[in-house]
Protein backbone atom coordinates (compact mmCIF):
# COMPACT_ATOMS: atom_id res chain seq x y z
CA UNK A 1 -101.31 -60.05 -34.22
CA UNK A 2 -98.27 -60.21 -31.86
CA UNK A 3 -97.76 -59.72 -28.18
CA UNK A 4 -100.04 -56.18 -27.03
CA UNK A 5 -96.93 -55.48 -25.44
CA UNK A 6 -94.52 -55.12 -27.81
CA UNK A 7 -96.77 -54.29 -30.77
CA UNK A 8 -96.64 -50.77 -32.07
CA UNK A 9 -99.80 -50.22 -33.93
CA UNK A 10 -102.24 -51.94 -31.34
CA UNK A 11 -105.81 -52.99 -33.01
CA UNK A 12 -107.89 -51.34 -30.19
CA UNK A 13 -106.48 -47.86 -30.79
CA UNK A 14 -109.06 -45.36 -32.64
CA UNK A 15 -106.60 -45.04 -35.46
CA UNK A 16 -106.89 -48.61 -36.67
CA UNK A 17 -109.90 -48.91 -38.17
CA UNK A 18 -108.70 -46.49 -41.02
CA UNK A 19 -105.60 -48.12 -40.85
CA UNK A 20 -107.25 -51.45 -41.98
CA UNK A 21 -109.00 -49.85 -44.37
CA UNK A 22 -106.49 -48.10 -46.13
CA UNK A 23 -104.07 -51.65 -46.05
CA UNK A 24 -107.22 -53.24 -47.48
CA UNK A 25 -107.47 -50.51 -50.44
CA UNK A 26 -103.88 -50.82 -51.21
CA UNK A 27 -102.96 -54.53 -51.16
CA UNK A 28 -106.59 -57.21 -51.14
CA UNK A 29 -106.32 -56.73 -55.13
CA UNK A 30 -102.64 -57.71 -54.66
CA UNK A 31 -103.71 -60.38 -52.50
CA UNK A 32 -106.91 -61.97 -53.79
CA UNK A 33 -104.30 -62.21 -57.23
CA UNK A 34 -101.73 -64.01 -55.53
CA UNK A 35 -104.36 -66.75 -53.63
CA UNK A 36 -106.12 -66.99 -56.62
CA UNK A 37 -102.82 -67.97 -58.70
CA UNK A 38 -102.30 -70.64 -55.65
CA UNK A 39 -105.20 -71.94 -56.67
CA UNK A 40 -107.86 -71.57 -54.22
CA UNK A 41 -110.76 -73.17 -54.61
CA UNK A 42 -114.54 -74.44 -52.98
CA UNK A 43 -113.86 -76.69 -50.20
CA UNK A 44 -110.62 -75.38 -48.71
CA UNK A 45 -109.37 -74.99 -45.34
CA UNK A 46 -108.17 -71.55 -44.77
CA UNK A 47 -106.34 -69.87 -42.03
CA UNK A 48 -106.02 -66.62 -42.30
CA UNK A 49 -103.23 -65.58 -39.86
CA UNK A 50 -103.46 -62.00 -37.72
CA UNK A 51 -106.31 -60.76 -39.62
CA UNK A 52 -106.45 -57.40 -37.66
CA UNK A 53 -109.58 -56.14 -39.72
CA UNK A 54 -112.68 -58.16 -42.07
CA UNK A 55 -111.25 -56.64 -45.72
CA UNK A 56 -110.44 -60.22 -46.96
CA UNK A 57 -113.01 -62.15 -45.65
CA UNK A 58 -116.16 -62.03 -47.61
CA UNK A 59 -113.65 -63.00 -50.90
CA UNK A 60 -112.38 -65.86 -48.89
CA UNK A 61 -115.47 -67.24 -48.35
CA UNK A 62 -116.47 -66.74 -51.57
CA UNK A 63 -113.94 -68.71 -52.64
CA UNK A 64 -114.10 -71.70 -50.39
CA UNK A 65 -117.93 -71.79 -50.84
CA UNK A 66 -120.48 -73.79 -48.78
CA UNK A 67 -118.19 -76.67 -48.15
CA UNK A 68 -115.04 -75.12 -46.89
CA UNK A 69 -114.04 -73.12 -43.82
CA UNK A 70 -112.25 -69.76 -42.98
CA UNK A 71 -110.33 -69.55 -39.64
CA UNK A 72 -109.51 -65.84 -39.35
CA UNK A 73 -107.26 -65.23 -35.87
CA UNK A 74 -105.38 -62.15 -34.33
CA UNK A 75 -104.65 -61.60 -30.78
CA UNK A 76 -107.48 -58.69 -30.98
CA UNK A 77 -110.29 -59.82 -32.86
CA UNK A 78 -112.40 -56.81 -31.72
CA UNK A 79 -112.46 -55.73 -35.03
CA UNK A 80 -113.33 -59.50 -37.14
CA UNK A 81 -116.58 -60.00 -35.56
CA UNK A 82 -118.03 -58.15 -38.85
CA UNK A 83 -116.46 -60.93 -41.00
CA UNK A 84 -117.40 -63.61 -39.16
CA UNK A 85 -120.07 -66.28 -40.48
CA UNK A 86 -121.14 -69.64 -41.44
CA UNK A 87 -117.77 -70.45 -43.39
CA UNK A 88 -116.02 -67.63 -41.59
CA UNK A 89 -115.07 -68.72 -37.75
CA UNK A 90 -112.96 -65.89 -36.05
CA UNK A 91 -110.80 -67.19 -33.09
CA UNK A 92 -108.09 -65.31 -30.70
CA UNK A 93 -104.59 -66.74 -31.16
CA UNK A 94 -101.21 -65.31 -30.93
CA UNK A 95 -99.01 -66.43 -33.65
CA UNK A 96 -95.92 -65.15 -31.67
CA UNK A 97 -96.55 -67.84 -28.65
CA UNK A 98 -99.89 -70.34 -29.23
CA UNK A 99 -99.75 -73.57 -31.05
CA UNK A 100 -101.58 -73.53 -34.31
CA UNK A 101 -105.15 -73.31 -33.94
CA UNK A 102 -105.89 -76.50 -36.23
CA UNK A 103 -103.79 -78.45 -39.00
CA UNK A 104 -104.36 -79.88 -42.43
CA UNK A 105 -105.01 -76.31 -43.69
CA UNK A 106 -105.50 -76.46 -47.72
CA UNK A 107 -103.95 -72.59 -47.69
CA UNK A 108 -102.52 -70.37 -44.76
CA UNK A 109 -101.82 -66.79 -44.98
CA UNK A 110 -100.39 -63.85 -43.51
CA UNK A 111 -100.05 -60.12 -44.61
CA UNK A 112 -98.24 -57.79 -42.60
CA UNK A 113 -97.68 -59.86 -39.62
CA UNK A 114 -94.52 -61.72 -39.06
CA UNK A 115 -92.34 -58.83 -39.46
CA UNK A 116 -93.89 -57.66 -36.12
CA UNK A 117 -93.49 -60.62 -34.44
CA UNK A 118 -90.12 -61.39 -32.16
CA UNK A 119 -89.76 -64.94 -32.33
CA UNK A 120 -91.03 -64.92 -36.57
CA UNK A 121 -89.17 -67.98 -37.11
CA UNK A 122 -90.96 -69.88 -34.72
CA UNK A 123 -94.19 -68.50 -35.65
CA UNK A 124 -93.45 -69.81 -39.60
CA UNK A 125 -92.48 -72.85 -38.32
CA UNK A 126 -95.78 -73.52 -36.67
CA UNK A 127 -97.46 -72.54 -40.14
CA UNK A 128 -95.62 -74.82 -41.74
CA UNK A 129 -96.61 -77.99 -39.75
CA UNK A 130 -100.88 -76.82 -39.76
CA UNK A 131 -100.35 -76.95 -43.27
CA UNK A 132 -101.73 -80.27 -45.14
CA UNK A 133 -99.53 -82.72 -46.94
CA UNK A 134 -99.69 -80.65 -50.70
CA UNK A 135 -100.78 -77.03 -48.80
CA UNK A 136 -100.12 -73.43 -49.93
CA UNK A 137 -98.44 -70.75 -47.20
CA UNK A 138 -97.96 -67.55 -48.39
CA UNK A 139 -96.34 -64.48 -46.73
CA UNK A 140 -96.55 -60.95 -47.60
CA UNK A 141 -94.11 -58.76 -46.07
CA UNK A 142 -92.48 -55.49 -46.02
CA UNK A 143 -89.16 -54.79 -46.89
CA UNK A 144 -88.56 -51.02 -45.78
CA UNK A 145 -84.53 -51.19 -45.92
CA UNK A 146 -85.31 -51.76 -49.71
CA UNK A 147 -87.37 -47.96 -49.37
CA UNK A 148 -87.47 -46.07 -46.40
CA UNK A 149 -88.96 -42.82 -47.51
CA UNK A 150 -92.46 -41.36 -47.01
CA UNK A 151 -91.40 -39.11 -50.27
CA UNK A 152 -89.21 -38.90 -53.07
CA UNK A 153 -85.94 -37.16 -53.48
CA UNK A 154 -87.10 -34.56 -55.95
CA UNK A 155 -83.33 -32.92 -57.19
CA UNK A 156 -82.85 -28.70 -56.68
CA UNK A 157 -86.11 -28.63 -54.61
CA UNK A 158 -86.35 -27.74 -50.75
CA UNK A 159 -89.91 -28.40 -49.96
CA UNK A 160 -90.40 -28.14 -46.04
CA UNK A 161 -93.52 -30.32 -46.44
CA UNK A 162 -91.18 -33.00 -48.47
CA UNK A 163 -88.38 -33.41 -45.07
CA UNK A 164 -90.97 -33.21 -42.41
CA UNK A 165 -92.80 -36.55 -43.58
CA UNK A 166 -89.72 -37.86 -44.10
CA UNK A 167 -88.62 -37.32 -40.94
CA UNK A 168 -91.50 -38.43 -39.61
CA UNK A 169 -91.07 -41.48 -41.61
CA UNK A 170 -87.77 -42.20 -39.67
CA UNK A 171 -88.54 -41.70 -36.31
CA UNK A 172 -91.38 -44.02 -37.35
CA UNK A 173 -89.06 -46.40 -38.35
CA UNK A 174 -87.06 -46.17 -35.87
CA UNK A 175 -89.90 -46.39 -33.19
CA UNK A 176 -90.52 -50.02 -34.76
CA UNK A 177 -87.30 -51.40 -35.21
CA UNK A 178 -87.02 -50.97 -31.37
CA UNK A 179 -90.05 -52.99 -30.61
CA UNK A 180 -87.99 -55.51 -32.72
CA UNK A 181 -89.39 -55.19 -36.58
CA UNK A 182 -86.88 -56.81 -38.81
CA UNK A 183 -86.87 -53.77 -41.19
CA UNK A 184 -85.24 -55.78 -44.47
CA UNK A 185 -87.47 -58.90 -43.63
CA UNK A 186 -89.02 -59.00 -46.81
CA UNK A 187 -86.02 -60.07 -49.21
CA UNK A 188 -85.46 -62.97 -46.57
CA UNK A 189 -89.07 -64.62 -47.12
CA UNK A 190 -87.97 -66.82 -50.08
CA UNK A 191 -85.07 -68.48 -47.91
CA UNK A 192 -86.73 -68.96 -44.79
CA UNK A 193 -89.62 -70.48 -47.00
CA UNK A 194 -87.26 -72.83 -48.10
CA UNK A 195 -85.35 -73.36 -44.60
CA UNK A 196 -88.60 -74.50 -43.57
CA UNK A 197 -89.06 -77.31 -45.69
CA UNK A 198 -91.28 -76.14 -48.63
CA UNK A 199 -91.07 -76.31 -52.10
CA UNK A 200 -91.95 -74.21 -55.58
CA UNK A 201 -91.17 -71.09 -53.67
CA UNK A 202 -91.48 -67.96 -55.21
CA UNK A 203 -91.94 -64.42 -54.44
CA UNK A 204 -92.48 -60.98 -56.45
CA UNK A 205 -93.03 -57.26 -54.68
CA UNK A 206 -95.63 -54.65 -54.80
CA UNK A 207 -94.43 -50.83 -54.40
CA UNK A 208 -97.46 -48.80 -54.32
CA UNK A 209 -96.20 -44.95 -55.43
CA UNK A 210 -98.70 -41.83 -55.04
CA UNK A 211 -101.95 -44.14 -54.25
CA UNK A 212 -105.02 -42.31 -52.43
CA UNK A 213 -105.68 -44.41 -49.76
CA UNK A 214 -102.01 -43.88 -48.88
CA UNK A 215 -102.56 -40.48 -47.09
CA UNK A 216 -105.24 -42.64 -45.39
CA UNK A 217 -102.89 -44.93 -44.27
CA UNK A 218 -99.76 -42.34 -43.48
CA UNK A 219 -102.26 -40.50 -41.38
CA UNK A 220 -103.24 -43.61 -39.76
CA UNK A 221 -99.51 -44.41 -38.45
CA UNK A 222 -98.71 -41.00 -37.20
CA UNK A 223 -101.85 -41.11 -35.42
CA UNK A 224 -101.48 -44.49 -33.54
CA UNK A 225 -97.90 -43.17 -32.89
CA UNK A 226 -98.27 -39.74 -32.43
CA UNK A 227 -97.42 -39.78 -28.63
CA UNK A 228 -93.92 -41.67 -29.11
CA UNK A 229 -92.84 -40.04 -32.30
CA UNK A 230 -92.98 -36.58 -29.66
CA UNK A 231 -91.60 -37.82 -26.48
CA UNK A 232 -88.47 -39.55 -28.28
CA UNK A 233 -87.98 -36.27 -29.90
CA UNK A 234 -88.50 -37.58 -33.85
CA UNK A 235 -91.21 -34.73 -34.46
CA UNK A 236 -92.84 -32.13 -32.56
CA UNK A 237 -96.55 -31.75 -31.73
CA UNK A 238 -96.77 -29.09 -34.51
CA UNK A 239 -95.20 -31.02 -37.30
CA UNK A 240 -97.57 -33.91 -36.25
CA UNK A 241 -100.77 -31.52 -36.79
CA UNK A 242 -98.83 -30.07 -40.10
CA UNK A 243 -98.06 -33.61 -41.76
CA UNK A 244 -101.68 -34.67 -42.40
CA UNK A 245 -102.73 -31.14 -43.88
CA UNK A 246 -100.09 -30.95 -46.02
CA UNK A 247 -101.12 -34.83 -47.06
CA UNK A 248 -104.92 -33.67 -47.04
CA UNK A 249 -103.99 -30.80 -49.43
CA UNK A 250 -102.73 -33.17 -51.77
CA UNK A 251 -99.15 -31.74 -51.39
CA UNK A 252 -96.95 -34.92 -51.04
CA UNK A 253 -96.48 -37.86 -53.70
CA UNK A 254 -96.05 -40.71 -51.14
CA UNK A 255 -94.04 -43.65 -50.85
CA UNK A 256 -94.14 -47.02 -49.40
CA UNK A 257 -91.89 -49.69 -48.75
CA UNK A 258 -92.39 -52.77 -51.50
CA UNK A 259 -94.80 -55.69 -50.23
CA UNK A 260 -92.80 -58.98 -50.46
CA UNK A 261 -95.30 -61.75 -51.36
CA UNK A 262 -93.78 -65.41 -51.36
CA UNK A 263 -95.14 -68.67 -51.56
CA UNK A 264 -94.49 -72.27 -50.86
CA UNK A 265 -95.88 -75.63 -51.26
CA UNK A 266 -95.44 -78.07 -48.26
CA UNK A 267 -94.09 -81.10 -49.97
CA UNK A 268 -96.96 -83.79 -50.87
CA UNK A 269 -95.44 -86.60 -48.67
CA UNK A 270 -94.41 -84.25 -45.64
């Protein structure tokens, strides 16, 4: 997805596979809704940007049929092989530094990836240009400044269970804007949609609230991050060990930051 060096939630950790899972649960109906509105259809060229795991693939290829083509990348692909296929090509590209991996793309997208990356500009720019003259981007992004808590505020209530995981949520947070996350990048997708020369934009936002697979994917983070969410002193080893039994007891009505999903039509004669 971005740079192994500055990315927080690597692919190859143990972690990520119910990480993927859980993102796939929570956001492919979301996002099989929004291509489908684009208007995807047999024959496309697709370019599915910093796949990370397989969840979407089978539908894309579904979609595209026999005569189109699915280029899923990421800068770990250890875990696309499964979704790879005769429409389905899985290639290793960084968005964050490597030119586009092909052009005249039909339809590019990207979940959960350019808020990661440094340079995310750059990287949108290059979508952009592989897209055809008449193509589809579209961008789905978190906006966490718009809702940082793992939990709500419930009023004359002091559950212990409640301020650990949200504590643990901001030391989280915190741990990622340092790698350089744009934590409020999600309200800017619109704009920088338009910046870059497309047209028809529009965007709407998903904010999942008390969904199963997100104790999956809360235990998932604190997992992959476990080790840096002690050492910088945001939780201690206990609280780490207590925040997923209190979420496996069915204890905590969760909370995620709203998906930002915009799209934009490169302009027929461009």
């Amino acid at each position: 997805m971005t740079a192994t060096d500055t990315y927080l939630l690597a692919t190859a950790q143990p972690a990520a596979a119910s990480r993927f899972s859980a993102l796939g649960d929570l956001y492919d109906p979301t996002t099989r809704r929004g291509l489908s509105e684009l208007g995807i259809q047999p024959g496309w060229r697709v370019w599915e940007v910093g796949a990370g795991g397989p969840s979407l693939l089978p539908w894309l290829s579904r979609q595209v049929g026999s005569t189109g083509h699915v280029l899923a990348t990421d800068i770990d692909t250890s875990r696309l092989a499964a979704g790879a296929g005769r429409v389905v090509e899985v290639h290793r590209h960084d968005v964050a530094h490597d030119p586009p991996p092909g052009s005249g793309f039909d339809l590019i997208h990207a979940r959960l990836v350019l808020v990661h990356v440094p340079d995310r500009d750059q990287a949108l720019a290059r979508m952009v240009t592989a897209l055809r003259p008449g193509g589809v981007l579209l961008i789905e992004d978190y906006d966490v400044a718009l809702q940082p808590l793992a939990c709500p505020p419930i009023p004359h209530t002091t559950d212990s269970d409640r301020r650990r995981a949200n504590r643990i949520r901001e030391g989280f947070l915190m741990l990622l804007a340092e790698r350089g996350v744009d934590l409020a990048y999600g309200r800017t997708l619109p704009h920088r949609l338009r910046a870059g020369g497309l047209e028809h934009v529009g965007a709407d936002a998903h904010f999942p609230v008390a969904m199963s697979a997100m104790s999956a994917l809360e235990t998932a983070n604190v997992r992959q991050v476990k080790k840096e969410l002690i050492s910088q002193g945001h939780a201690t080893a206990a609280e780490i060990e207590a925040h997923p039994t209190a979420l496996a007891r069915g204890r905590l009505e969760l909370l995620l930051p709203p998906l930002v999903s915009a799209h934009g039509r490169r302009p027929a004669s461009g």
